[in-house]
C-alpha atoms as a PDB file:
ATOM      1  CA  UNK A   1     -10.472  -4.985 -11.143  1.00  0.00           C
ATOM      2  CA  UNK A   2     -10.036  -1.364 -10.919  1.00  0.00           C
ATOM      3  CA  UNK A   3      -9.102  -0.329 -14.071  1.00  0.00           C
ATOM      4  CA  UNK A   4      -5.871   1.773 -14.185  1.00  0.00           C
ATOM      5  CA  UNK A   5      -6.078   3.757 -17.742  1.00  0.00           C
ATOM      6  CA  UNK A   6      -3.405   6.712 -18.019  1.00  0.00           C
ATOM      7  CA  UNK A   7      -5.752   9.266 -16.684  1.00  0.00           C
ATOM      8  CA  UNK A   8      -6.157   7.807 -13.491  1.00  0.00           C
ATOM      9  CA  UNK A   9      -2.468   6.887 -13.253  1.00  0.00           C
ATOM     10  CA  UNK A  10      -1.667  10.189 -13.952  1.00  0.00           C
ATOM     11  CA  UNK A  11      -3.627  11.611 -11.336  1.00  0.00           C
ATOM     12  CA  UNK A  12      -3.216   9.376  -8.795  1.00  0.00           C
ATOM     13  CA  UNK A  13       0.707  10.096  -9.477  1.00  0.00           C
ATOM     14  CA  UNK A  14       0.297  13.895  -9.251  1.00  0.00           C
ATOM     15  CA  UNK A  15      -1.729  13.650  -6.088  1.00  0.00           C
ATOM     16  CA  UNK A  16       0.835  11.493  -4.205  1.00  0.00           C
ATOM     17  CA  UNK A  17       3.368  13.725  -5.412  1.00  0.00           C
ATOM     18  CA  UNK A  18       1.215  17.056  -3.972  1.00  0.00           C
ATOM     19  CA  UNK A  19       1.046  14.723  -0.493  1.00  0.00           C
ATOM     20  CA  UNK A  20       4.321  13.621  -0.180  1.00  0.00           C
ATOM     21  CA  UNK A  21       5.957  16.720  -1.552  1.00  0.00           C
ATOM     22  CA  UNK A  22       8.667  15.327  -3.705  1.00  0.00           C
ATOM     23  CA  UNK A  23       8.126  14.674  -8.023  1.00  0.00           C
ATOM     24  CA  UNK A  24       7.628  11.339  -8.902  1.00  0.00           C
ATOM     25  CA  UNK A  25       8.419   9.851 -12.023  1.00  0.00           C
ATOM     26  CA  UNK A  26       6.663   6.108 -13.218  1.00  0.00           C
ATOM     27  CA  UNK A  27       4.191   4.481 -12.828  1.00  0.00           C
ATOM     28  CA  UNK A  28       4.609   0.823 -13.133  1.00  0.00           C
ATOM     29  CA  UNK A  29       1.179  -0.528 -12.581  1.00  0.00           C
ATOM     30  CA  UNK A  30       1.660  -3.827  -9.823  1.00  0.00           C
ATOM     31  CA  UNK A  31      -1.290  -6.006  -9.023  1.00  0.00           C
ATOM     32  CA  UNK A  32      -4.554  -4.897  -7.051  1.00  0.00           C
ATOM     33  CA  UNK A  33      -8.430  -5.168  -7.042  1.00  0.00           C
ATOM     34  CA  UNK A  34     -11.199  -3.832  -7.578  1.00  0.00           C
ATOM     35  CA  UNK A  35     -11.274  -2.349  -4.383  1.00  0.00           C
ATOM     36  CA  UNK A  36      -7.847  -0.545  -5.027  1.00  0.00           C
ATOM     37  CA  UNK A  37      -5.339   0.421  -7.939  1.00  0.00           C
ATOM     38  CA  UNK A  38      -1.289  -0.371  -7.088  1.00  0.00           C
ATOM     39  CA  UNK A  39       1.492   1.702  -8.585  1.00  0.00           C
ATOM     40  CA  UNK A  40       5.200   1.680  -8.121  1.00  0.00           C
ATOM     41  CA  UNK A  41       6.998   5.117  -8.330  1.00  0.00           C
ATOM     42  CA  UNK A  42      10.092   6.707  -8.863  1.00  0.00           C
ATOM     43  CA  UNK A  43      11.004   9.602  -6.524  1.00  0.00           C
ATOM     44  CA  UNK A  44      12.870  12.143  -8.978  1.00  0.00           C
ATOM     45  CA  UNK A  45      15.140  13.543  -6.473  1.00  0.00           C
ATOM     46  CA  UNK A  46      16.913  10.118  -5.369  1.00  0.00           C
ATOM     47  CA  UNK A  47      15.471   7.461  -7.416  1.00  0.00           C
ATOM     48  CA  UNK A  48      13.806   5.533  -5.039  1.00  0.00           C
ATOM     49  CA  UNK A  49      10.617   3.652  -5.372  1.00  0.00           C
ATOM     50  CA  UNK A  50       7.316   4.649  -3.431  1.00  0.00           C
ATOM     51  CA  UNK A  51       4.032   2.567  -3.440  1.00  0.00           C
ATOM     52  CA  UNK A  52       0.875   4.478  -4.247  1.00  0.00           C
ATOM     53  CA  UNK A  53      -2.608   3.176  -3.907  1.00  0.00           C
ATOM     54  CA  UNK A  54      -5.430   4.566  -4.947  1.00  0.00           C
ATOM     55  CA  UNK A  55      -9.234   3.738  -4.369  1.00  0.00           C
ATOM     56  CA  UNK A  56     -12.153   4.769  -5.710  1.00  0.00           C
ATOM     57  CA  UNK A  57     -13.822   8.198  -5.182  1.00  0.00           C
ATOM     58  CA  UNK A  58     -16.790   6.538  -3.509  1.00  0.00           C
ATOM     59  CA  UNK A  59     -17.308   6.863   0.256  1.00  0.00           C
ATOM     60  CA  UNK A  60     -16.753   3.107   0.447  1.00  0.00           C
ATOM     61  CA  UNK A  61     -13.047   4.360  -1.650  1.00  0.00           C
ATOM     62  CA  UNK A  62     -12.478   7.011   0.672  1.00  0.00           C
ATOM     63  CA  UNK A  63     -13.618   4.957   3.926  1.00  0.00           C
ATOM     64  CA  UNK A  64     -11.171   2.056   3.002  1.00  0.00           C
ATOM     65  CA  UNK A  65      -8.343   4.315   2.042  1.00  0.00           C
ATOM     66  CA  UNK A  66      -8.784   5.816   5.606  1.00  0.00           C
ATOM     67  CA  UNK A  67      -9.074   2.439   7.459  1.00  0.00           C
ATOM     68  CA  UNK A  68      -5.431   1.299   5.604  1.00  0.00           C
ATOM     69  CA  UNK A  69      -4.071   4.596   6.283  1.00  0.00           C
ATOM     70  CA  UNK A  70      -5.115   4.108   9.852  1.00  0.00           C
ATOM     71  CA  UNK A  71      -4.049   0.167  10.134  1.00  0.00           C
ATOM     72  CA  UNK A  72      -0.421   1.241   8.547  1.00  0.00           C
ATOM     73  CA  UNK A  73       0.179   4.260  10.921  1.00  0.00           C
ATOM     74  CA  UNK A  74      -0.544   1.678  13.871  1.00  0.00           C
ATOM     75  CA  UNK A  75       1.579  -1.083  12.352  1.00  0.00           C
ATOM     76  CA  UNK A  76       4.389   0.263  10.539  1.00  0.00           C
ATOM     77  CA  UNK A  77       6.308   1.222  13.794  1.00  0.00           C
ATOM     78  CA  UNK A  78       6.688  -2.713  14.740  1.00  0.00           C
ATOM     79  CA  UNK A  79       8.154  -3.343  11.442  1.00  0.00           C
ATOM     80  CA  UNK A  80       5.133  -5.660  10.545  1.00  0.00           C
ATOM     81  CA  UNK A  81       4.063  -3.403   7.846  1.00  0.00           C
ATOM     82  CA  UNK A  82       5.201  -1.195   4.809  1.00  0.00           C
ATOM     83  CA  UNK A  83       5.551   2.727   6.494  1.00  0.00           C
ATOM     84  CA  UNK A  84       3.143   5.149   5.393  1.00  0.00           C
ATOM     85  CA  UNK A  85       4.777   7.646   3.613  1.00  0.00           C
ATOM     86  CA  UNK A  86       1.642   9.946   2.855  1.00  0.00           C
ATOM     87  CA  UNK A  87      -1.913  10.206   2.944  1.00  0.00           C
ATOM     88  CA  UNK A  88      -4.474  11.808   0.469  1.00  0.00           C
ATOM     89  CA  UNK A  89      -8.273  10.791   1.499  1.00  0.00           C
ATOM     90  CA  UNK A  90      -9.790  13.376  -0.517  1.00  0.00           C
ATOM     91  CA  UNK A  91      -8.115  11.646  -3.713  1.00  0.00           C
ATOM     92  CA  UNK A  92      -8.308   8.713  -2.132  1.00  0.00           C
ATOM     93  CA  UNK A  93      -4.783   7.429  -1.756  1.00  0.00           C
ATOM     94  CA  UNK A  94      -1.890   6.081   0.222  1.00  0.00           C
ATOM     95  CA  UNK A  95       1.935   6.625  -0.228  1.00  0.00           C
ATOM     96  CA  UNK A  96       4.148   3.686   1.073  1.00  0.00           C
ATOM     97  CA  UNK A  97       7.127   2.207   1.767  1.00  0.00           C
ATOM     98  CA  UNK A  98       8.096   0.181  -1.249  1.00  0.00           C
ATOM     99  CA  UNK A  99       9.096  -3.276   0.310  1.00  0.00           C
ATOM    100  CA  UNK A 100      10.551  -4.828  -3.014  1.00  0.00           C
ATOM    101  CA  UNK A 101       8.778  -7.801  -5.099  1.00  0.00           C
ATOM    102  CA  UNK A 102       8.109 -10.693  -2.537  1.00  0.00           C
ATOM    103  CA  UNK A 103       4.918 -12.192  -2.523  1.00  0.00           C
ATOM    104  CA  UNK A 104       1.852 -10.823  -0.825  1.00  0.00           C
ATOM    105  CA  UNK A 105       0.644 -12.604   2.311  1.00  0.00           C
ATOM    106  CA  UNK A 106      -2.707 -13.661   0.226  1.00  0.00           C
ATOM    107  CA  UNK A 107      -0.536 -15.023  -2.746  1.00  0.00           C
ATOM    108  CA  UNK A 108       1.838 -17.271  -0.206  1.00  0.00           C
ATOM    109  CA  UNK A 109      -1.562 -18.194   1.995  1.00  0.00           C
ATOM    110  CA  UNK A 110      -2.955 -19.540  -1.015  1.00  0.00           C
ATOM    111  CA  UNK A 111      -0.006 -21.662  -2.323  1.00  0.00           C
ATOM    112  CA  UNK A 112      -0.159 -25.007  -0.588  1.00  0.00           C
ATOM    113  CA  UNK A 113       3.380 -25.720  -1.173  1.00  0.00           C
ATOM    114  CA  UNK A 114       4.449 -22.656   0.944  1.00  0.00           C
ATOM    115  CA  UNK A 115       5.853 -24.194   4.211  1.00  0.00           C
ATOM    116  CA  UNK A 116       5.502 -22.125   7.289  1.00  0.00           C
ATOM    117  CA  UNK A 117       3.615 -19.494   5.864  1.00  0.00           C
ATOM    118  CA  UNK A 118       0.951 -20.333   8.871  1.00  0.00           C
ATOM    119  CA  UNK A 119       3.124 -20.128  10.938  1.00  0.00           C
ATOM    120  CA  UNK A 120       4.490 -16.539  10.009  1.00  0.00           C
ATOM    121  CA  UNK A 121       1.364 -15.151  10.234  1.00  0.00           C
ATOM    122  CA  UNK A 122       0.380 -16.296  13.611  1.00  0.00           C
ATOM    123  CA  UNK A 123       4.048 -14.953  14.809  1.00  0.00           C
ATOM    124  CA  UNK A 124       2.995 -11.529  13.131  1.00  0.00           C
ATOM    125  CA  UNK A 125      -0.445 -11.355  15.103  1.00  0.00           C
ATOM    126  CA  UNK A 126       1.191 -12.081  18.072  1.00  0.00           C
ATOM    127  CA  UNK A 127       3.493  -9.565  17.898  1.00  0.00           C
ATOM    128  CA  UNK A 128       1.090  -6.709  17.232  1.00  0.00           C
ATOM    129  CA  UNK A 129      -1.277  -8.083  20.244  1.00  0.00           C
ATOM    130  CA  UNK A 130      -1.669  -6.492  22.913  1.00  0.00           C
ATOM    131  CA  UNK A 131       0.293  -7.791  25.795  1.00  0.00           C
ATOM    132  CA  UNK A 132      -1.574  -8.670  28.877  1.00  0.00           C
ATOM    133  CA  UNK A 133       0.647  -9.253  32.791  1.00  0.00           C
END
């Protein structure tokens, strides 16, 4: 797992604040990987909360951070994911929406007792195809 010490956290915080040009107080460390570092933030001006993500300052860090940045720009407009807020690839980061504290798709995927789940997804995929006439 990507270890999130207070130095990191404290830069990855002030970066996403630089991008996204508002203070921002936290963090509150959520789950992630070892491909990625999650943090919940507090904008200072109006209290709401702001995901930031950070990667590792590797090209594979930076690469991936551009590829989500890239896959939320394209999405977010339908709704089907979390807006991106702000973008730092030189960091690497991302500053999203903050959807709240539902499951992730993996974590209901994975739980055999979630009904429909399958479903959901395939609904979601079809949505963001590409219509053909």
């Amino acid at each position: 797992m990507l270890v999130v010490d207070d130095l990191l956290a404290g830069d990855a915080v002030a970066a996403a604040a630089g991008v996204l040009g508002a203070a921002l107080d936290g963090p509150a460390p959520l789950a992630g990987s070892f491909r990625s570092a999650v943090l919940r933030c507090w904008r200072s001006d109006d209290g709401s909360t702001v995901i930031v993500k950070a990667y590792p300052s590797t090209p594979a860090g930076r690469q991936t951070c551009a590829q989500e940045a890239a896959g939320l720009a394209f999405s977010s407009p339908t709704g089907a994911s979390p807006a991106l807020l702000a973008a730092d690839t030189a960091f690497p980061l991302l500053v999203m929406e903050d959807l709240g504290s539902l499951p992730s798709l993996a974590d209901l995927l994975l739980d055999p007792a979630a009904s429909g789940v399958r479903q959901v997804l395939a609904d979601w995929a079809l949505t963001c195809a590409p219509t053909t006439t």
